[in-house]
N, C-alpha and C. Protein backbone atom coordinates (compact mmCIF):
# COMPACT_ATOMS: atom_id res chain seq x y z
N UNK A 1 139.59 124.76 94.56
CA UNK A 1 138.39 124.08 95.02
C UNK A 1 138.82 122.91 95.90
N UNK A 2 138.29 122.80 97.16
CA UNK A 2 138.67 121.78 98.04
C UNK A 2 137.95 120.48 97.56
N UNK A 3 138.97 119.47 97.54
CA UNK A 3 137.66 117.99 97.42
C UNK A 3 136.97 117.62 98.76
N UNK A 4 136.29 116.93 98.97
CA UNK A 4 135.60 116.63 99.81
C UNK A 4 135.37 114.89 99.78
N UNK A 5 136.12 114.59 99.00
CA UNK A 5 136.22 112.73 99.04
C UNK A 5 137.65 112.17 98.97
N UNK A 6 137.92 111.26 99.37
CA UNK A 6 139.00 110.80 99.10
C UNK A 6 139.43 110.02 98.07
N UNK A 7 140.41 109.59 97.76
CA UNK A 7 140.89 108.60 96.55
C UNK A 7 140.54 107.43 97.33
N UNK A 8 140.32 107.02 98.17
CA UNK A 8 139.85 105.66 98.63
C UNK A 8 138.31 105.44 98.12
N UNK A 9 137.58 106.46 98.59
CA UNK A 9 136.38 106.53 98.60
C UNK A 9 136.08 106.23 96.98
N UNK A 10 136.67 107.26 96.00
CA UNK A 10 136.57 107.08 94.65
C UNK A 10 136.42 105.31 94.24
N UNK A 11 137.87 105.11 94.43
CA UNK A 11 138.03 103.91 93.85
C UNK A 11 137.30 102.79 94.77
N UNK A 12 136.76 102.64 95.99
CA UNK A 12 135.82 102.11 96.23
C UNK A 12 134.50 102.15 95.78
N UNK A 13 133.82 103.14 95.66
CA UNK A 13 132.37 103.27 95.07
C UNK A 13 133.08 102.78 93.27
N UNK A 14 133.94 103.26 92.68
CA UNK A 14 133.80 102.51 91.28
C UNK A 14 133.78 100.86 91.27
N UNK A 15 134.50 100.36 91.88
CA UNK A 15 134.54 98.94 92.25
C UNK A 15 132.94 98.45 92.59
N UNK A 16 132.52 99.02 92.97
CA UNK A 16 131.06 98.84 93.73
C UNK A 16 130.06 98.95 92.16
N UNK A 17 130.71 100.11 92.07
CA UNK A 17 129.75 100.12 90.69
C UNK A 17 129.70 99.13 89.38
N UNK A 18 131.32 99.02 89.21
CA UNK A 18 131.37 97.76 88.44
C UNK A 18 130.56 96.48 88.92
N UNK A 19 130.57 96.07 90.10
CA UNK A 19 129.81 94.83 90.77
C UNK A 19 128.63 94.89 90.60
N UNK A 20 128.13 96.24 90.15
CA UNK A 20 126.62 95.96 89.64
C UNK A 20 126.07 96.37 88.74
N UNK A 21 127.22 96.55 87.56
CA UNK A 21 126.95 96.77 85.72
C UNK A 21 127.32 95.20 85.57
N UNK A 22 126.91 94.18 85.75
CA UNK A 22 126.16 93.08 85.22
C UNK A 22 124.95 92.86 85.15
N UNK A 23 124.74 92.53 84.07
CA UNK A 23 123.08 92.29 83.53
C UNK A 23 122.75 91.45 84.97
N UNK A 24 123.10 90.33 85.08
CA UNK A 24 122.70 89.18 86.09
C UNK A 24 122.38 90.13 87.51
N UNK A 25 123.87 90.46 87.67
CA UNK A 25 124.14 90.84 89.07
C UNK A 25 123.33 92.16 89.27
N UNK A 26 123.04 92.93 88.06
CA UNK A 26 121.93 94.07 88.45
C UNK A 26 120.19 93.29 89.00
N UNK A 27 119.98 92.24 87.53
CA UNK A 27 118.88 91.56 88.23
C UNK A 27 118.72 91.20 89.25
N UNK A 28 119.88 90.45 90.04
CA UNK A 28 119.39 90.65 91.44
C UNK A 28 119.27 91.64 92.32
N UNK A 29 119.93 92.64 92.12
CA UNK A 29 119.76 93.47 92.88
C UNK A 29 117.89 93.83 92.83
N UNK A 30 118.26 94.25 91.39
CA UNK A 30 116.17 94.29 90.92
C UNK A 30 115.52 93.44 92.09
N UNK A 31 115.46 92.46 91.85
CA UNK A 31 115.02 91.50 93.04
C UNK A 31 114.95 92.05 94.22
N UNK A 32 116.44 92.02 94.75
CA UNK A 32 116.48 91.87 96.25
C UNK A 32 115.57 93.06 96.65
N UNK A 33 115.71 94.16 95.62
CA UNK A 33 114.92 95.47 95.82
C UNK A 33 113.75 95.29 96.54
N UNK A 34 113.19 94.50 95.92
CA UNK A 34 111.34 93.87 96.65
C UNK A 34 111.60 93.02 97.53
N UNK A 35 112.59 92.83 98.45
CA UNK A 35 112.79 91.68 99.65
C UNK A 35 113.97 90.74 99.70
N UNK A 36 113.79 90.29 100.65
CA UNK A 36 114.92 89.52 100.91
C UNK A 36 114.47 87.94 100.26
N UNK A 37 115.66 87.27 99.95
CA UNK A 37 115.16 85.78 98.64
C UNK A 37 116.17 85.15 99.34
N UNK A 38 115.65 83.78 99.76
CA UNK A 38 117.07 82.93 99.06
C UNK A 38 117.32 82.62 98.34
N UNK A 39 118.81 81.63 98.06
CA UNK A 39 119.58 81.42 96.48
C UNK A 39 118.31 80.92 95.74
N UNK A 40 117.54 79.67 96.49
CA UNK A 40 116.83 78.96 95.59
C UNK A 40 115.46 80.06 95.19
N UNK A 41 115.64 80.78 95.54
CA UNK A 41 114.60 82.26 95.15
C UNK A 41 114.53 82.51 94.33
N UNK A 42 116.15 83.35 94.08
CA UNK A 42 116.85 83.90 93.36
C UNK A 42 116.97 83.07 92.31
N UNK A 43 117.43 81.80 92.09
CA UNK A 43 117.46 80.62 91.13
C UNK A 43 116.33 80.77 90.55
N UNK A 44 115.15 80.46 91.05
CA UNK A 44 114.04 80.27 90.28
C UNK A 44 113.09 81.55 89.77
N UNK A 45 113.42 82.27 90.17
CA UNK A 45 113.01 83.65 89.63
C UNK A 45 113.88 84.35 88.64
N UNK A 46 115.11 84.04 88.61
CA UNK A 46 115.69 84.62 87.29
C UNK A 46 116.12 83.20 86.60
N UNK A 47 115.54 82.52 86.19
CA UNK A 47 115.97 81.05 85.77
C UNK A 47 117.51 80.58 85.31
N UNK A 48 117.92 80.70 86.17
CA UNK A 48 119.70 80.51 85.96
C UNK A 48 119.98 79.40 87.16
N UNK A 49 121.31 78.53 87.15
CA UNK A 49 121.48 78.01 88.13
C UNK A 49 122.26 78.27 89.11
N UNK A 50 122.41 77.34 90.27
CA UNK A 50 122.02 77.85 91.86
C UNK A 50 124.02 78.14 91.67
N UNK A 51 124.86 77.30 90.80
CA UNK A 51 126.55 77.80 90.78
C UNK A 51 126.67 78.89 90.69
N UNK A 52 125.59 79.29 89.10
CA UNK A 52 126.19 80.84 88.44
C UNK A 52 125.36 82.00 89.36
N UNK A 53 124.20 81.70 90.12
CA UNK A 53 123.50 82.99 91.03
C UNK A 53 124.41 82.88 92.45
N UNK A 54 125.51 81.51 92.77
CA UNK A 54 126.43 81.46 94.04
C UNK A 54 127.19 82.88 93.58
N UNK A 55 127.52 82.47 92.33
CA UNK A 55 129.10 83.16 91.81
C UNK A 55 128.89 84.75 91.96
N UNK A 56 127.56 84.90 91.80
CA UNK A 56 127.62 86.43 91.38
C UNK A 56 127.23 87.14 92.69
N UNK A 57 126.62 86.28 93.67
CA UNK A 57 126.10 87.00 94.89
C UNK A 57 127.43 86.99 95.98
N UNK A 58 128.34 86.53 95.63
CA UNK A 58 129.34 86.22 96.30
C UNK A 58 130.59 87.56 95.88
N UNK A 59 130.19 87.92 94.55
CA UNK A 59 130.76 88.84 94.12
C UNK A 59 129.91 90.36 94.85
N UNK A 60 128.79 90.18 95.00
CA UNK A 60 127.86 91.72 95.31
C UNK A 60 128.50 91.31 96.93
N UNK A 61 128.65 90.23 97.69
CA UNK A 61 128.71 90.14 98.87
C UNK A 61 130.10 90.67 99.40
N UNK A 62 130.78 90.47 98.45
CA UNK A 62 132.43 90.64 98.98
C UNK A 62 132.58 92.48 98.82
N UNK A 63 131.84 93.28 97.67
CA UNK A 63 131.48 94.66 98.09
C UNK A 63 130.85 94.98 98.89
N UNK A 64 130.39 94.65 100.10
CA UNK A 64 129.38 94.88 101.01
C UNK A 64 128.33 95.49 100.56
N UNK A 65 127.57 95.00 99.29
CA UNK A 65 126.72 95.53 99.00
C UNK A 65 124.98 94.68 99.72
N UNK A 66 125.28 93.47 99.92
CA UNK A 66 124.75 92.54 100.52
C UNK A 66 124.81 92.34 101.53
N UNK A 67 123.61 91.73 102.46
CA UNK A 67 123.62 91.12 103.81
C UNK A 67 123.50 89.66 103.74
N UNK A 68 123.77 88.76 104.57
CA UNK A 68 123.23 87.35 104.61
C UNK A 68 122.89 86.53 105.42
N UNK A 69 121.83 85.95 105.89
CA UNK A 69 121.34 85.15 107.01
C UNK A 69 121.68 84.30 106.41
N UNK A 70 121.98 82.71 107.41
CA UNK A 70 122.11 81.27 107.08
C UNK A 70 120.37 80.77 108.06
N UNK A 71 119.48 79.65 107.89
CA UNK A 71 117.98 79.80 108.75
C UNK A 71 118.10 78.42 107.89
N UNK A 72 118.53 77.10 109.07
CA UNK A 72 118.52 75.86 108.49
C UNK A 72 119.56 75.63 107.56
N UNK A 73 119.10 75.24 106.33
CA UNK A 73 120.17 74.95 105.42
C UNK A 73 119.79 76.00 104.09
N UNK A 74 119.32 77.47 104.72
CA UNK A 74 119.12 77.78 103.49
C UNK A 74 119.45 79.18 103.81
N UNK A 75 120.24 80.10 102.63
CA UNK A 75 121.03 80.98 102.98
C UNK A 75 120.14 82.64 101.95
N UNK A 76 119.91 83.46 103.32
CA UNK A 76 119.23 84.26 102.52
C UNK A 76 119.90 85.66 102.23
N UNK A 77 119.15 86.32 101.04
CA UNK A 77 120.02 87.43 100.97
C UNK A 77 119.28 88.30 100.78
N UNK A 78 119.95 90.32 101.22
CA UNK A 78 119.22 91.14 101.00
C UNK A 78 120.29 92.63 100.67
N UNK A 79 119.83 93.53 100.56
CA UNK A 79 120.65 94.79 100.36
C UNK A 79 120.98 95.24 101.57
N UNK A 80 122.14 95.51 101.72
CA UNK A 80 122.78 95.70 102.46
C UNK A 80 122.63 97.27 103.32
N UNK A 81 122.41 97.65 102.22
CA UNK A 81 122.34 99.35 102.06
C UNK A 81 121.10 100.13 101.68
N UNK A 82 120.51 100.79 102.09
CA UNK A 82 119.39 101.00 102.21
C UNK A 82 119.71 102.21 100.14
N UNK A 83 120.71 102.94 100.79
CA UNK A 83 121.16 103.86 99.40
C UNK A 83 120.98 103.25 98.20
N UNK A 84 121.07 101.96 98.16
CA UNK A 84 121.75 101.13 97.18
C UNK A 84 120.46 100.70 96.81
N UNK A 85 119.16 100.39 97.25
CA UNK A 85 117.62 100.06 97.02
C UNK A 85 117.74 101.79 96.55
N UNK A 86 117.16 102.40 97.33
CA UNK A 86 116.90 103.50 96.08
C UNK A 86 117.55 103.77 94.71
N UNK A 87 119.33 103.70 94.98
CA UNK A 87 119.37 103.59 93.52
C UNK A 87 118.52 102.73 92.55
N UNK A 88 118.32 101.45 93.40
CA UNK A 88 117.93 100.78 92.15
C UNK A 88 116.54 100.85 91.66
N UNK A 89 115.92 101.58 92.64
CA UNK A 89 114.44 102.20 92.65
C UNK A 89 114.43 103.17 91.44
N UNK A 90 115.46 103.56 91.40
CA UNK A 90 115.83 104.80 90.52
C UNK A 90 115.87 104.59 89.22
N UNK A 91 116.78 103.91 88.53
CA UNK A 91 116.67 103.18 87.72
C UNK A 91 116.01 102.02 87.22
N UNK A 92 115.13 101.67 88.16
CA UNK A 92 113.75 100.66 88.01
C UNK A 92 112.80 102.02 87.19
N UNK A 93 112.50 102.81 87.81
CA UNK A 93 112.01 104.17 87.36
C UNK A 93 112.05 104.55 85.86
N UNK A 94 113.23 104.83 86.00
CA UNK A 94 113.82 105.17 84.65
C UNK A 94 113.96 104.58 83.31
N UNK A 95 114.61 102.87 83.73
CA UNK A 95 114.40 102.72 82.54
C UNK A 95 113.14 101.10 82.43
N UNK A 96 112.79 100.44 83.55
CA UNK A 96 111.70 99.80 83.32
C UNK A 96 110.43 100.27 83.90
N UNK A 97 110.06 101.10 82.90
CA UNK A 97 108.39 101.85 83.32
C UNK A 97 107.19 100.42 83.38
């Protein structure tokens, strides 16, 4: 049977995947799902602070799972990947009816 992916590809999408089996870091994604937020968005909609929602979007950002505008002094964020909203459409689905 021929593969059709590479070992790069593998161990990239798992890396990716780990970056978003965090409770936190899935919630935002949840979020970003419905639009683009900034931090202080994101802060006040999942009530955590603006260090620990830096830390984790910085982590989804460095997988290119994220996009980011800077507009003044305020830095916004969104999904990067259009694939990556449906997944989470998917599992919005699934397991929060």
């Amino acid at each position: 049977m021929e593969k059709h992916w590479s070992d790069k590809d593998i161990e990239l999408t798992a890396d990716r995947c780990k970056a978003v089996a965090h409770p936190l870091r899935l919630a935002i994604l949840c979020l970003l799902g419905q639009g683009e937020r900034s931090v202080g968005d994101i802060c006040r909609e999942l009530g955590t602070t603006q260090p620990n929602i830096s830390q984790h979007l910085t982590q989804l950002h460095n997988q290119r799972l994220l996009k980011s505008r800077k507009e003044a002094n305020f830095v916004y964020y969104a999904i990067a990947d259009q694939r990556l909203s449906e997944i989470i459409g998917m599992l919005q689905k699934i397991y929060c009816p």
